[in-house]
PDB file of N, CA and C in Angstrom:
ATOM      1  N   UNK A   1     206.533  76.376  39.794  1.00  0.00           N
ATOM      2  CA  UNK A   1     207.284  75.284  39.229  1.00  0.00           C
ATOM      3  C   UNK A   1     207.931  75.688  37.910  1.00  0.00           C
ATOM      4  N   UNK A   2     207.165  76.360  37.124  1.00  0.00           N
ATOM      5  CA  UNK A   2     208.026  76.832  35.987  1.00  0.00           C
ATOM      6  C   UNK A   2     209.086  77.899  36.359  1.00  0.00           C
ATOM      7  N   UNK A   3     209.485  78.673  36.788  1.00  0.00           N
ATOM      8  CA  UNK A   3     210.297  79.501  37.375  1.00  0.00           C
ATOM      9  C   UNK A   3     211.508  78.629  37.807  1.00  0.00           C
ATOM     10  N   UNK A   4     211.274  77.397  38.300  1.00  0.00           N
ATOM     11  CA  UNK A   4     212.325  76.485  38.735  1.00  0.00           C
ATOM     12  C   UNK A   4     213.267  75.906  37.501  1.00  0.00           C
ATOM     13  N   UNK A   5     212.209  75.128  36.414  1.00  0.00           N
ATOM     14  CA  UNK A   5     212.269  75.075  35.169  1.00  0.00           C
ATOM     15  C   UNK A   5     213.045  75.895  34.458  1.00  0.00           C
ATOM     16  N   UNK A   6     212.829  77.250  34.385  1.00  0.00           N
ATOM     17  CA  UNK A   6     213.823  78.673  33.507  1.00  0.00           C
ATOM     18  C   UNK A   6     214.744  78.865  34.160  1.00  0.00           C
ATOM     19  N   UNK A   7     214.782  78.743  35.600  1.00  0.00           N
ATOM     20  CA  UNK A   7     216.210  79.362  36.086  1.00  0.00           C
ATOM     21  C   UNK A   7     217.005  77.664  36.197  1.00  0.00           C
ATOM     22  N   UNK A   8     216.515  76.838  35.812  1.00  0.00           N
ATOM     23  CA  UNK A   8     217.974  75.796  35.347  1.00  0.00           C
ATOM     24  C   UNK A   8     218.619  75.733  34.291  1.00  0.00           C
ATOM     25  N   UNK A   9     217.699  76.198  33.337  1.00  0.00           N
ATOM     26  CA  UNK A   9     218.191  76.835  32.071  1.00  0.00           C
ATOM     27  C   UNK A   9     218.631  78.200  31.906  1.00  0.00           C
ATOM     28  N   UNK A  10     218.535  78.761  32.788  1.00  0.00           N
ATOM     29  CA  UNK A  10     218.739  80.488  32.608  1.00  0.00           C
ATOM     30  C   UNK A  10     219.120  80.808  33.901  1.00  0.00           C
ATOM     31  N   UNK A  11     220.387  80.383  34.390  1.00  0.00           N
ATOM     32  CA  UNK A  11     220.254  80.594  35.664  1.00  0.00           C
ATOM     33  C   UNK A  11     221.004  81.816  35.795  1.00  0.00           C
ATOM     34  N   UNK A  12     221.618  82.759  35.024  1.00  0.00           N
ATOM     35  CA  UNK A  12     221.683  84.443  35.173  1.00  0.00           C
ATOM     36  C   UNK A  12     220.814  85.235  34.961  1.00  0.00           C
ATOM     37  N   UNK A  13     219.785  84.610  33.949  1.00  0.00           N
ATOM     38  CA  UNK A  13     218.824  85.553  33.261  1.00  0.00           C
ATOM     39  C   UNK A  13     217.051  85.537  33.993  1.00  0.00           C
ATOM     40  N   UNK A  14     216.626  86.209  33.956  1.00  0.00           N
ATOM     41  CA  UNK A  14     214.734  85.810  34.364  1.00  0.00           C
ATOM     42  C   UNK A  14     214.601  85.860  32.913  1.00  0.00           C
ATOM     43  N   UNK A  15     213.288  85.536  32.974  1.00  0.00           N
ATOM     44  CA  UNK A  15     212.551  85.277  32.104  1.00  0.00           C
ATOM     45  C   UNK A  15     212.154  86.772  31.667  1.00  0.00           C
ATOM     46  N   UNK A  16     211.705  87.664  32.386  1.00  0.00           N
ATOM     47  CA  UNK A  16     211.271  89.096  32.081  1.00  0.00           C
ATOM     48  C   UNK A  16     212.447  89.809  31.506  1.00  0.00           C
ATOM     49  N   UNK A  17     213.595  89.790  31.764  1.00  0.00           N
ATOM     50  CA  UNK A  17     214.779  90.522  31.014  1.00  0.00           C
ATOM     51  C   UNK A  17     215.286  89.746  29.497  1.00  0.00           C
ATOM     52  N   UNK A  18     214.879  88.608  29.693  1.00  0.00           N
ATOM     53  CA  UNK A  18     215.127  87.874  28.179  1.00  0.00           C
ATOM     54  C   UNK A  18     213.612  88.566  27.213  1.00  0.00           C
ATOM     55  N   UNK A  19     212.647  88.387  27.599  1.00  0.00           N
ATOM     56  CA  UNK A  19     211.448  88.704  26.837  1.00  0.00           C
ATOM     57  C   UNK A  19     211.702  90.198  26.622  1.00  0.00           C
ATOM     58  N   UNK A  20     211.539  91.274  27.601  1.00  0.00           N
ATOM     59  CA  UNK A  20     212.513  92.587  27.166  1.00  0.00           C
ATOM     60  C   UNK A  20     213.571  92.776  26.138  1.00  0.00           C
ATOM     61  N   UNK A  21     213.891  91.613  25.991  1.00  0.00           N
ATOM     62  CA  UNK A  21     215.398  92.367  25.385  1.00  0.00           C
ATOM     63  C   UNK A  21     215.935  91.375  23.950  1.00  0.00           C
ATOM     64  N   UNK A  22     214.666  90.284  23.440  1.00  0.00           N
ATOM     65  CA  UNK A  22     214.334  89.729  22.968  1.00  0.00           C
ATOM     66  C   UNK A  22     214.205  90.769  21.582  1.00  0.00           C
ATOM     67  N   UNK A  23     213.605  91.548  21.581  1.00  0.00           N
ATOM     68  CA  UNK A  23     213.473  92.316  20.254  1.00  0.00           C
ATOM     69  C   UNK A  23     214.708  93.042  19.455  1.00  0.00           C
ATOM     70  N   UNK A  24     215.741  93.420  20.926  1.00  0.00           N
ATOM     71  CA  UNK A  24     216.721  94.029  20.218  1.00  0.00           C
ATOM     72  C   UNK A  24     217.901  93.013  19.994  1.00  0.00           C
ATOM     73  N   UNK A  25     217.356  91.460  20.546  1.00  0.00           N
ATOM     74  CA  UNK A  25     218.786  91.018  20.100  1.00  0.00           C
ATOM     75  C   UNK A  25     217.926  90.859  18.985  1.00  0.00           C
ATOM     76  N   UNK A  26     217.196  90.046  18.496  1.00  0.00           N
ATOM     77  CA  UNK A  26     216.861  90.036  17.328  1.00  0.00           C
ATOM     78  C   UNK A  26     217.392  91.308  16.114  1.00  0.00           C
ATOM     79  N   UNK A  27     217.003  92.200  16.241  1.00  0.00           N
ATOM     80  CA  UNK A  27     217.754  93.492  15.450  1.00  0.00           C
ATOM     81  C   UNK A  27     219.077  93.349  15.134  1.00  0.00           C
ATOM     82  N   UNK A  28     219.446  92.721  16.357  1.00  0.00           N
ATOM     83  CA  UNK A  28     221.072  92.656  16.574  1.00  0.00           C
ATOM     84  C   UNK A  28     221.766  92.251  15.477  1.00  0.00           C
ATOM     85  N   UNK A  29     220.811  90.929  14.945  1.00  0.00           N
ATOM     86  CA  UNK A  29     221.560  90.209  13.912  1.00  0.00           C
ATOM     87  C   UNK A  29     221.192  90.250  12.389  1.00  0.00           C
ATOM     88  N   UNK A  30     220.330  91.848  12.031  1.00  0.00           N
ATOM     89  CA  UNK A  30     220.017  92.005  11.003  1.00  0.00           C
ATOM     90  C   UNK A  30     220.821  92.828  10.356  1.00  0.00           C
ATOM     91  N   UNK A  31     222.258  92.690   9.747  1.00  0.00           N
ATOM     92  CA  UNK A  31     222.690  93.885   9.141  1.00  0.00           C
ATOM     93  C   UNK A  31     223.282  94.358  10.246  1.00  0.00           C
ATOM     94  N   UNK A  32     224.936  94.963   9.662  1.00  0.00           N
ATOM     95  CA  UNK A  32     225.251  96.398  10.529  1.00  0.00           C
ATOM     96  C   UNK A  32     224.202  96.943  10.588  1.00  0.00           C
ATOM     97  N   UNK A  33     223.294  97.493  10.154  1.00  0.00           N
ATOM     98  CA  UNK A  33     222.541  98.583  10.330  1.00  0.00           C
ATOM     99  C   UNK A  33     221.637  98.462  11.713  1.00  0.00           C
ATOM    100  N   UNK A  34     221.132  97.129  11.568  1.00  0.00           N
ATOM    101  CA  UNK A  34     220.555  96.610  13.029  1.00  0.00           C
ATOM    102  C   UNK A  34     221.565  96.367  14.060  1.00  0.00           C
ATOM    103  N   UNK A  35     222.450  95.911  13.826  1.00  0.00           N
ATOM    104  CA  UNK A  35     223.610  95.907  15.315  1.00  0.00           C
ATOM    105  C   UNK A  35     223.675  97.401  15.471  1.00  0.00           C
ATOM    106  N   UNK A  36     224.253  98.499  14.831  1.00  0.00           N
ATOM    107  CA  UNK A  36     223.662  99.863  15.424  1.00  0.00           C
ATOM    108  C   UNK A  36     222.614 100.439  15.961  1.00  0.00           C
ATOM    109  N   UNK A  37     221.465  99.930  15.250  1.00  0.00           N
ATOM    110  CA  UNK A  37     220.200 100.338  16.162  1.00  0.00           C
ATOM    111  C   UNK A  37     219.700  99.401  17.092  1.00  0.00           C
ATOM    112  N   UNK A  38     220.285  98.500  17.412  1.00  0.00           N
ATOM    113  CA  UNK A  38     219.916  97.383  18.363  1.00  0.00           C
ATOM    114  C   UNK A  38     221.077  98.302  19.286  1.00  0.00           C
ATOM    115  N   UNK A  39     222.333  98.303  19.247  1.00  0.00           N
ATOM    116  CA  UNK A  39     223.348  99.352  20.530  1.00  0.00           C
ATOM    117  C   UNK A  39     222.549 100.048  20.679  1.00  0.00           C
ATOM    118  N   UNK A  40     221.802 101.251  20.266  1.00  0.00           N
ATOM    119  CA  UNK A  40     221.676 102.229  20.355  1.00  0.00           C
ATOM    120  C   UNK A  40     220.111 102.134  21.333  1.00  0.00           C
ATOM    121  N   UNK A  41     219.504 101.228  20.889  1.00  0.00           N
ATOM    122  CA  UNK A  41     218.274 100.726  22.100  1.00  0.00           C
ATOM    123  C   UNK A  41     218.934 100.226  23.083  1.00  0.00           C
ATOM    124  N   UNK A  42     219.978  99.571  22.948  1.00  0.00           N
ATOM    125  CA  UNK A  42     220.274  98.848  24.481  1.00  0.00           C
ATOM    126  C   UNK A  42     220.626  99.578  25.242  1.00  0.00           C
ATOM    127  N   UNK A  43     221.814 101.329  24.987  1.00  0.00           N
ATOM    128  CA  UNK A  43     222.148 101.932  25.319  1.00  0.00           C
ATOM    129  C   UNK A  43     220.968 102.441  26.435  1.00  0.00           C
ATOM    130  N   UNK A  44     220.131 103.047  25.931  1.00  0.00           N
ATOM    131  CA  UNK A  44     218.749 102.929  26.768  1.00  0.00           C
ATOM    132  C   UNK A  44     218.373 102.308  28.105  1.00  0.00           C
ATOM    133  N   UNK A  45     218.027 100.914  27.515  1.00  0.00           N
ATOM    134  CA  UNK A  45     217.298 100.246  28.695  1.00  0.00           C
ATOM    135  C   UNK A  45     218.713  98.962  29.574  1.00  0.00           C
ATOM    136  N   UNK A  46     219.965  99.148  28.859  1.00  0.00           N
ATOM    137  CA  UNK A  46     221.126  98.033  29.514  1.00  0.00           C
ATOM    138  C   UNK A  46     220.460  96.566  30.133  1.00  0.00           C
ATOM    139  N   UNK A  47     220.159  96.212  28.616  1.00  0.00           N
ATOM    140  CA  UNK A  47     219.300  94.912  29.029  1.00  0.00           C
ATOM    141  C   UNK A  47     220.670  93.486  28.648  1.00  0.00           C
ATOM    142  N   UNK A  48     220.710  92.838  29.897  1.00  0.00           N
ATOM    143  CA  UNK A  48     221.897  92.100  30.048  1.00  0.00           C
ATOM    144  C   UNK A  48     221.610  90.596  28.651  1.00  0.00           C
ATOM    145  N   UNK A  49     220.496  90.375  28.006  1.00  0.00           N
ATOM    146  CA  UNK A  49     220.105  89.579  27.470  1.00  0.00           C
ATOM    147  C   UNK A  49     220.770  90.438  26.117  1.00  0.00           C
ATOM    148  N   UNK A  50     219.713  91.325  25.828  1.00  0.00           N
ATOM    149  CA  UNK A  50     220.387  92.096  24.299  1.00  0.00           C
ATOM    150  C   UNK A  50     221.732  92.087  24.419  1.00  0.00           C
ATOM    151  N   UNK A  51     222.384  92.382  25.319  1.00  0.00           N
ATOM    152  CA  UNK A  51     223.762  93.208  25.295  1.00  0.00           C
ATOM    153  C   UNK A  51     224.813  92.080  25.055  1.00  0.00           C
ATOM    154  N   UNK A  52     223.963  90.252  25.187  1.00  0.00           N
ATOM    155  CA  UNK A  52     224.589  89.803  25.188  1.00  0.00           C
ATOM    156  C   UNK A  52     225.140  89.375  23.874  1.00  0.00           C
ATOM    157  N   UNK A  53     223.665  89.353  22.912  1.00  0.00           N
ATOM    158  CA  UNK A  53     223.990  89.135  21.491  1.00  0.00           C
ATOM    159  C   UNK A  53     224.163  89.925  20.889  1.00  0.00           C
ATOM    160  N   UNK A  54     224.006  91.368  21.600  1.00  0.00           N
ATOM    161  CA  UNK A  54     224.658  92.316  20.589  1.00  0.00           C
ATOM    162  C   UNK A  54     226.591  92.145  20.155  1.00  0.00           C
ATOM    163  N   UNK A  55     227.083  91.864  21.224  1.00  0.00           N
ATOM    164  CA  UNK A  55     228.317  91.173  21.566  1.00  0.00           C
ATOM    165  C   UNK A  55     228.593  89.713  20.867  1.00  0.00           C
ATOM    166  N   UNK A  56     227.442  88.878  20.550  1.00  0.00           N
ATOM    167  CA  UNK A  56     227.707  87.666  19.539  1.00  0.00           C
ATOM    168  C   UNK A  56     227.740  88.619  18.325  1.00  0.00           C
ATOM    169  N   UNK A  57     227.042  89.300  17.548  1.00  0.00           N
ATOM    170  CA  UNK A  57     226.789  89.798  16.237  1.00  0.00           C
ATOM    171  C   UNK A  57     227.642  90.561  16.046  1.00  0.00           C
ATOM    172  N   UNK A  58     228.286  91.412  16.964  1.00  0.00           N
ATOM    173  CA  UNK A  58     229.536  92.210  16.660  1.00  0.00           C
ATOM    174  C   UNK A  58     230.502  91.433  16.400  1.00  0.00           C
ATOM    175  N   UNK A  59     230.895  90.582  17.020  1.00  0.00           N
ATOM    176  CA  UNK A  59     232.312  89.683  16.772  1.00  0.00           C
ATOM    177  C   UNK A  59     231.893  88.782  15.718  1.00  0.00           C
ATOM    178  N   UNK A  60     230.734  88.332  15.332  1.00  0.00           N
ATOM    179  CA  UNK A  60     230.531  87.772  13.722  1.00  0.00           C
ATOM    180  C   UNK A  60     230.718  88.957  12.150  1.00  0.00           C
ATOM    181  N   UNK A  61     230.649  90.087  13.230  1.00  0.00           N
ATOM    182  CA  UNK A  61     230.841  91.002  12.212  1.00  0.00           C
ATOM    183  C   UNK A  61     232.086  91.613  11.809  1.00  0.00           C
ATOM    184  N   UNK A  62     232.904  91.968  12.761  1.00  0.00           N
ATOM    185  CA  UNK A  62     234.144  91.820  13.037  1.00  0.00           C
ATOM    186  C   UNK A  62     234.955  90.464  12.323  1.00  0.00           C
ATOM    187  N   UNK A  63     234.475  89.528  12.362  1.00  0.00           N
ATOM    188  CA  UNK A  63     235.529  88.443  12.012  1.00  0.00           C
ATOM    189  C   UNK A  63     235.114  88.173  10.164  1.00  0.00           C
ATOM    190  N   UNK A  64     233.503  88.959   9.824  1.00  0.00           N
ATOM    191  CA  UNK A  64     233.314  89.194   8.739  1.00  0.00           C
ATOM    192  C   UNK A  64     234.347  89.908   7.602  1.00  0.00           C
ATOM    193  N   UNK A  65     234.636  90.436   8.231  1.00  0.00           N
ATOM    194  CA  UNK A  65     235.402  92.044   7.886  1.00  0.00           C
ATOM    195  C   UNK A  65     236.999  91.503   7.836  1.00  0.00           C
ATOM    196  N   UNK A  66     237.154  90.429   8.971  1.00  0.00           N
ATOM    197  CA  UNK A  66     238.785  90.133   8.634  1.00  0.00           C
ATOM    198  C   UNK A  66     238.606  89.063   7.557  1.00  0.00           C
ATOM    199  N   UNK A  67     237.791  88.334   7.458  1.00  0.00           N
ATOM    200  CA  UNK A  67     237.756  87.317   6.409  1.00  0.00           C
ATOM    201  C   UNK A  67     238.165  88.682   4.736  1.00  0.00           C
ATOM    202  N   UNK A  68     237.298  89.024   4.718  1.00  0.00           N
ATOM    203  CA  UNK A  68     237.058  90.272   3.315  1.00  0.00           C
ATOM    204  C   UNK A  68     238.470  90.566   3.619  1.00  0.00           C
ATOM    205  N   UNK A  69     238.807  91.130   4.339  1.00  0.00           N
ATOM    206  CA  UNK A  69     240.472  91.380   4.148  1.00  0.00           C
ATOM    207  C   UNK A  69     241.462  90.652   3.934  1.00  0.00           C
ATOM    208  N   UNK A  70     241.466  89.001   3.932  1.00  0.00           N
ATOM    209  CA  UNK A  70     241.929  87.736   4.079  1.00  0.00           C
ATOM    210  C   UNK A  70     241.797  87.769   2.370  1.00  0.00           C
ATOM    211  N   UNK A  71     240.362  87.776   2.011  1.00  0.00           N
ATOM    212  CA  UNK A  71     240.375  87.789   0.537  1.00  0.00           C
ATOM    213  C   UNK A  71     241.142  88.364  -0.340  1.00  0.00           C
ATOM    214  N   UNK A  72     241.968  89.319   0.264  1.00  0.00           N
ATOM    215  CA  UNK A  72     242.265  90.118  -0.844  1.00  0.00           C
ATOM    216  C   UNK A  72     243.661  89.275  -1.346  1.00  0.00           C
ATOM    217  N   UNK A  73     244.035  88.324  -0.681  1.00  0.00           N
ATOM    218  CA  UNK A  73     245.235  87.511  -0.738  1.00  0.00           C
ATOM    219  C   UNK A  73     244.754  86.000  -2.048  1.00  0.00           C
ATOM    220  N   UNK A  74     245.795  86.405  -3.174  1.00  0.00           N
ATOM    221  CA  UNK A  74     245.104  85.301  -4.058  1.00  0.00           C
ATOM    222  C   UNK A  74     244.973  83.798  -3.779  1.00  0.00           C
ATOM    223  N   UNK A  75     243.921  83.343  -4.107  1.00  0.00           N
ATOM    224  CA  UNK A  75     244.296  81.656  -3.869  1.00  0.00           C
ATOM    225  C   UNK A  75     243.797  81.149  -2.636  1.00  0.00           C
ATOM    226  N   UNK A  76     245.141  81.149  -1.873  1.00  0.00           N
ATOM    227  CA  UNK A  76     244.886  80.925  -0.222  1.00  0.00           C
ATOM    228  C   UNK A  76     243.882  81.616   0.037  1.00  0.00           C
ATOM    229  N   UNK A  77     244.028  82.989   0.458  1.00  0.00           N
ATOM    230  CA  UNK A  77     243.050  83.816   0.507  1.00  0.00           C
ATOM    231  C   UNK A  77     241.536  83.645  -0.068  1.00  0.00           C
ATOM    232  N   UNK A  78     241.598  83.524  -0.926  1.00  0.00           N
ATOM    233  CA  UNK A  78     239.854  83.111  -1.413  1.00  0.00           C
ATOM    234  C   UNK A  78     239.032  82.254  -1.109  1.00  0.00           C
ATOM    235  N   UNK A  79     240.300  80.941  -0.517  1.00  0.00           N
ATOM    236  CA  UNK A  79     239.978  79.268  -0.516  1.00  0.00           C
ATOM    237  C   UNK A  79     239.654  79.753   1.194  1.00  0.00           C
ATOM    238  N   UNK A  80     240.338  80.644   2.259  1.00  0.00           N
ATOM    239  CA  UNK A  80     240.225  80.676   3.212  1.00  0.00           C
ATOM    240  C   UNK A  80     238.678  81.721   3.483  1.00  0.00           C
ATOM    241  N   UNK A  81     238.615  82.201   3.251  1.00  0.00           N
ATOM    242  CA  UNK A  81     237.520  83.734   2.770  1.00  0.00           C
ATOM    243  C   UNK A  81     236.241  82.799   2.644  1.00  0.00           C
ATOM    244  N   UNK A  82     236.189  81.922   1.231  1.00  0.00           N
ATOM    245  CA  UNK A  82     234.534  80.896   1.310  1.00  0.00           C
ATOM    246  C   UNK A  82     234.454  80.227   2.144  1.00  0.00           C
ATOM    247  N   UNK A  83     235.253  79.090   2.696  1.00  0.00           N
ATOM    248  CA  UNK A  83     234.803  78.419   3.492  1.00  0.00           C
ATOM    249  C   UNK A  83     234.777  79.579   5.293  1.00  0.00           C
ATOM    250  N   UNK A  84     235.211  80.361   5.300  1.00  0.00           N
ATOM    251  CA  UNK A  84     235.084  80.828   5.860  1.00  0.00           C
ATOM    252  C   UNK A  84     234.298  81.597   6.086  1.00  0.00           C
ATOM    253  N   UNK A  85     233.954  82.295   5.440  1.00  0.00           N
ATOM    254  CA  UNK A  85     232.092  82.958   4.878  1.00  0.00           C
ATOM    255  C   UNK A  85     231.004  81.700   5.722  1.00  0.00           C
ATOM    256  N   UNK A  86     231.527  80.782   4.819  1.00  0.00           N
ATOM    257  CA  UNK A  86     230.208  79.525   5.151  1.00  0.00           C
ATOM    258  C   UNK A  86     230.220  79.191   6.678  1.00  0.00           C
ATOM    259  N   UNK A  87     231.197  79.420   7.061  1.00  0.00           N
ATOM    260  CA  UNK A  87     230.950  78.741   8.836  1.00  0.00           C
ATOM    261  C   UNK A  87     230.560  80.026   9.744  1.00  0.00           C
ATOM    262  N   UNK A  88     230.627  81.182   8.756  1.00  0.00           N
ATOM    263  CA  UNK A  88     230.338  82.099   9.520  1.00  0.00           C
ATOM    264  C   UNK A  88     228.819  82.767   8.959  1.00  0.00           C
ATOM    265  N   UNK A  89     228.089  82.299   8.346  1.00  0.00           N
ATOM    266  CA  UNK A  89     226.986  82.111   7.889  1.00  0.00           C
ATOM    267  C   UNK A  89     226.302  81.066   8.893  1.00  0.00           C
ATOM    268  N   UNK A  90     227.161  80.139   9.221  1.00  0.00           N
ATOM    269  CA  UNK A  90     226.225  78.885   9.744  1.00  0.00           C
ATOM    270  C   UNK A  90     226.136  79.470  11.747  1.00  0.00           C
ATOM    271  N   UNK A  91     227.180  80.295  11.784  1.00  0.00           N
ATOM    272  CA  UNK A  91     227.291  81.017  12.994  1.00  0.00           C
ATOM    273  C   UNK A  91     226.486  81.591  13.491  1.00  0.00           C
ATOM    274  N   UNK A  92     226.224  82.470  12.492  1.00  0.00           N
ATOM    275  CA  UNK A  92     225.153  83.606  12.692  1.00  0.00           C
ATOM    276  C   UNK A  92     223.833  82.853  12.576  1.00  0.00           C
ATOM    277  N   UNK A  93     223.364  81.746  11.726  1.00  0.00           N
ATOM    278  CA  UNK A  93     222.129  81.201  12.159  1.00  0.00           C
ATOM    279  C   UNK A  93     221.953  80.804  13.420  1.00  0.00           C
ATOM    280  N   UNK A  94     223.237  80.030  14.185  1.00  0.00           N
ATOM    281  CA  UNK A  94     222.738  79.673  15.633  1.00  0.00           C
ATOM    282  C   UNK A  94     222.353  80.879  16.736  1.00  0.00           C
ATOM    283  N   UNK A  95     223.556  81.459  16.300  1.00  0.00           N
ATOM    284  CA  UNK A  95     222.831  82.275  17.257  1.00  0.00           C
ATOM    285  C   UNK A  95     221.958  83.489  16.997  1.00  0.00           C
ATOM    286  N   UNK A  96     221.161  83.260  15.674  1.00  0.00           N
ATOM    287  CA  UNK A  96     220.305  84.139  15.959  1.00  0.00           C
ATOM    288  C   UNK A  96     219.074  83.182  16.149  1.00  0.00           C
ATOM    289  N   UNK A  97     219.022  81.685  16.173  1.00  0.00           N
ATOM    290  CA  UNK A  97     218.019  80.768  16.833  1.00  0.00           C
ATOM    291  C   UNK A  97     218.348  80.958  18.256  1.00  0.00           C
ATOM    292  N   UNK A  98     219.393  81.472  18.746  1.00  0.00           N
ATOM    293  CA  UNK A  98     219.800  81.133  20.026  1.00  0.00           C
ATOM    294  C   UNK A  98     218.980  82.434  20.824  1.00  0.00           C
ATOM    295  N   UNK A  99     218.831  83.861  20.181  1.00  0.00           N
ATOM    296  CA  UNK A  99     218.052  85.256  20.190  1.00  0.00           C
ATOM    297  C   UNK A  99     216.601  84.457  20.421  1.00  0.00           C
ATOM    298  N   UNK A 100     216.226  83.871  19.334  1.00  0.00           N
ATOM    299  CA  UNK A 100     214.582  83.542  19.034  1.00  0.00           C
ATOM    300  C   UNK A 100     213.822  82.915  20.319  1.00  0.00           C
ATOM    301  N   UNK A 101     215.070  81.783  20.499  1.00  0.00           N
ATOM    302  CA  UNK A 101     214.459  80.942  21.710  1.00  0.00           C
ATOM    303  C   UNK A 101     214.771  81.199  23.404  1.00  0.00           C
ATOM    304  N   UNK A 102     215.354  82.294  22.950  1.00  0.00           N
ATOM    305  CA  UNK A 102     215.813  83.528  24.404  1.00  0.00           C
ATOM    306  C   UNK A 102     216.793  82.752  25.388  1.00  0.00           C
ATOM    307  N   UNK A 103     217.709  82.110  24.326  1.00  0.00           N
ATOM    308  CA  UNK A 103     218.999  81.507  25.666  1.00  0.00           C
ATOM    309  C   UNK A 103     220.014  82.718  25.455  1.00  0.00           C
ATOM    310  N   UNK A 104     220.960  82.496  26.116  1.00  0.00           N
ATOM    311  CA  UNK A 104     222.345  83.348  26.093  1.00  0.00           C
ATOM    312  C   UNK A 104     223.382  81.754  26.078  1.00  0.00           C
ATOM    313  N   UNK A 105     223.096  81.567  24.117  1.00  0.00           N
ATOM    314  CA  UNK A 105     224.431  80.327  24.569  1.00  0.00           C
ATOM    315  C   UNK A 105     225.433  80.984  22.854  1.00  0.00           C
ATOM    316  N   UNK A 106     226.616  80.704  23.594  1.00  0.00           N
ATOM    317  CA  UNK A 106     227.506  81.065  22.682  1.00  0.00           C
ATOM    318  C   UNK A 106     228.208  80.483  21.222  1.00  0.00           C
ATOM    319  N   UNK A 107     228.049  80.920  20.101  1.00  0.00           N
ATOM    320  CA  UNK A 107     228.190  80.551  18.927  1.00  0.00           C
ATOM    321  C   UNK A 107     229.510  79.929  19.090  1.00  0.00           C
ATOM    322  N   UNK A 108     229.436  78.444  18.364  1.00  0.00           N
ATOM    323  CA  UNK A 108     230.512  77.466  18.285  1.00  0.00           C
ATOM    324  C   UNK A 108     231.928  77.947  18.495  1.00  0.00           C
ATOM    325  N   UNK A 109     232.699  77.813  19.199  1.00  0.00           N
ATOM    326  CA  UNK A 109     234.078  78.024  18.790  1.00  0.00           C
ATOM    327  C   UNK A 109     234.389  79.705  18.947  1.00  0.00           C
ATOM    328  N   UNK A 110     233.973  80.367  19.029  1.00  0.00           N
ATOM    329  CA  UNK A 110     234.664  81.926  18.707  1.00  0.00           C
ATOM    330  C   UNK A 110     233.440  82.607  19.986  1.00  0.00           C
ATOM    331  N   UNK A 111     232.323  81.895  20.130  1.00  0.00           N
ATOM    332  CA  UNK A 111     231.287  83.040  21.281  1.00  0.00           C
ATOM    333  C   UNK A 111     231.979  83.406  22.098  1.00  0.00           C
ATOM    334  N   UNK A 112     232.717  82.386  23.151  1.00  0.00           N
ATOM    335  CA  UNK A 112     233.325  82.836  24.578  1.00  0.00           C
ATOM    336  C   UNK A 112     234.140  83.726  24.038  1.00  0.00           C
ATOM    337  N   UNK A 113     235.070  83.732  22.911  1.00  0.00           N
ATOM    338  CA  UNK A 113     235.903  84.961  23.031  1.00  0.00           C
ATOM    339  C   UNK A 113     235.411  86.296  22.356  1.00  0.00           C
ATOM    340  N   UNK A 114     234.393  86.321  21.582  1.00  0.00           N
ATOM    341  CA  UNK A 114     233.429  87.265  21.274  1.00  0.00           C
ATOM    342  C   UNK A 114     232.824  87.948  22.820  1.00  0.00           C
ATOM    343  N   UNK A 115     232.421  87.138  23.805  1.00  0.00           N
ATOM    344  CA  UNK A 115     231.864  88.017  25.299  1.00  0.00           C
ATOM    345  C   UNK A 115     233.187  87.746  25.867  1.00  0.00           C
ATOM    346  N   UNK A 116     234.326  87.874  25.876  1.00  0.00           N
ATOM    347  CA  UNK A 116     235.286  87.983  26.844  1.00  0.00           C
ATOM    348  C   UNK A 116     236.085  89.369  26.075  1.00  0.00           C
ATOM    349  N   UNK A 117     236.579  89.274  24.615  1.00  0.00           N
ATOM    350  CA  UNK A 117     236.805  90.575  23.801  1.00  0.00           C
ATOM    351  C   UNK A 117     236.137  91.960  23.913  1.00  0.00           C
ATOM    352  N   UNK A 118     234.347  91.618  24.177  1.00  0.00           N
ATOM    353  CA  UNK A 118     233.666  92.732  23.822  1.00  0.00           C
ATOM    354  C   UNK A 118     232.997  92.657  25.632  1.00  0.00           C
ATOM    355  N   UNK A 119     233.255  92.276  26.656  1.00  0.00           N
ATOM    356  CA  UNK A 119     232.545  92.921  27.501  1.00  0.00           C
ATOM    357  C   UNK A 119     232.122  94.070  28.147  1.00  0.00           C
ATOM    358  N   UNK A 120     233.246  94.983  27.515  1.00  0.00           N
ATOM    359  CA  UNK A 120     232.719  96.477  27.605  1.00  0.00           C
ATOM    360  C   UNK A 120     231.408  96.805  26.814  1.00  0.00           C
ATOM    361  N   UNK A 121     230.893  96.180  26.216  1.00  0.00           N
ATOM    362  CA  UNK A 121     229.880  96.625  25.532  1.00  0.00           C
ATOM    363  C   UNK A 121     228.610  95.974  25.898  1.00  0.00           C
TER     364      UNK A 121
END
């Protein structure tokens, strides 16, 4: 009966490939430094759960990086850069609750095109 339970909620994933792969999304969202060593484990074992948030944390990181470049523009730029920081702060908390509690659901507004951009990875 529980098996019925997880796969209505998880109906791509088992339960054994989320718990597997549970550690490296977690990594995923600590730092570039952990999205590299979280790839670099997944590379390994191609666990469809990690690979998925490794793919959320890259494109939060990525869109990190265009914000900082956005900044460099006075004014506009700065006013766009904080609040933009902040929603992308509030991003990265969901889905790294989203890692913790082992769903594959996509961060507000930008996930689907974060796994449609990065599915090579």
């Amino acid at each position: 009966m529980e098996n019925d339970t997880n796969s209505q909620t998880q109906p791509n994933t088992s339960s054994i490939v989320i718990e597997e792969g549970k550690t490296i999304a977690l990594i995923a969202y600590i730092t570039i430094f952990g999205l590299i060593i979280a790839f670099v484990m997944n590379n390994e074992k191609k666990n469809s759960f990690a690979a998925y948030h490794i793919r959320q944390s890259l494109g939060l990181g990525i869109t990190g990086l265009a914000l900082s470049i956005i900044n460099v523009i006075p004014i506009l730029g700065w006013l766009i850069s904080i609040l933009g920081s902040i929603f992308l702060i509030i991003l990265w908390i969901i889905g790294l609750m989203g890692a913790i509690n082992g769903k594959e659901k996509p961060v507000p507004l930008l996930g689907e095109k974060f796994q449609e951009l990065l599915k090579n990875i």
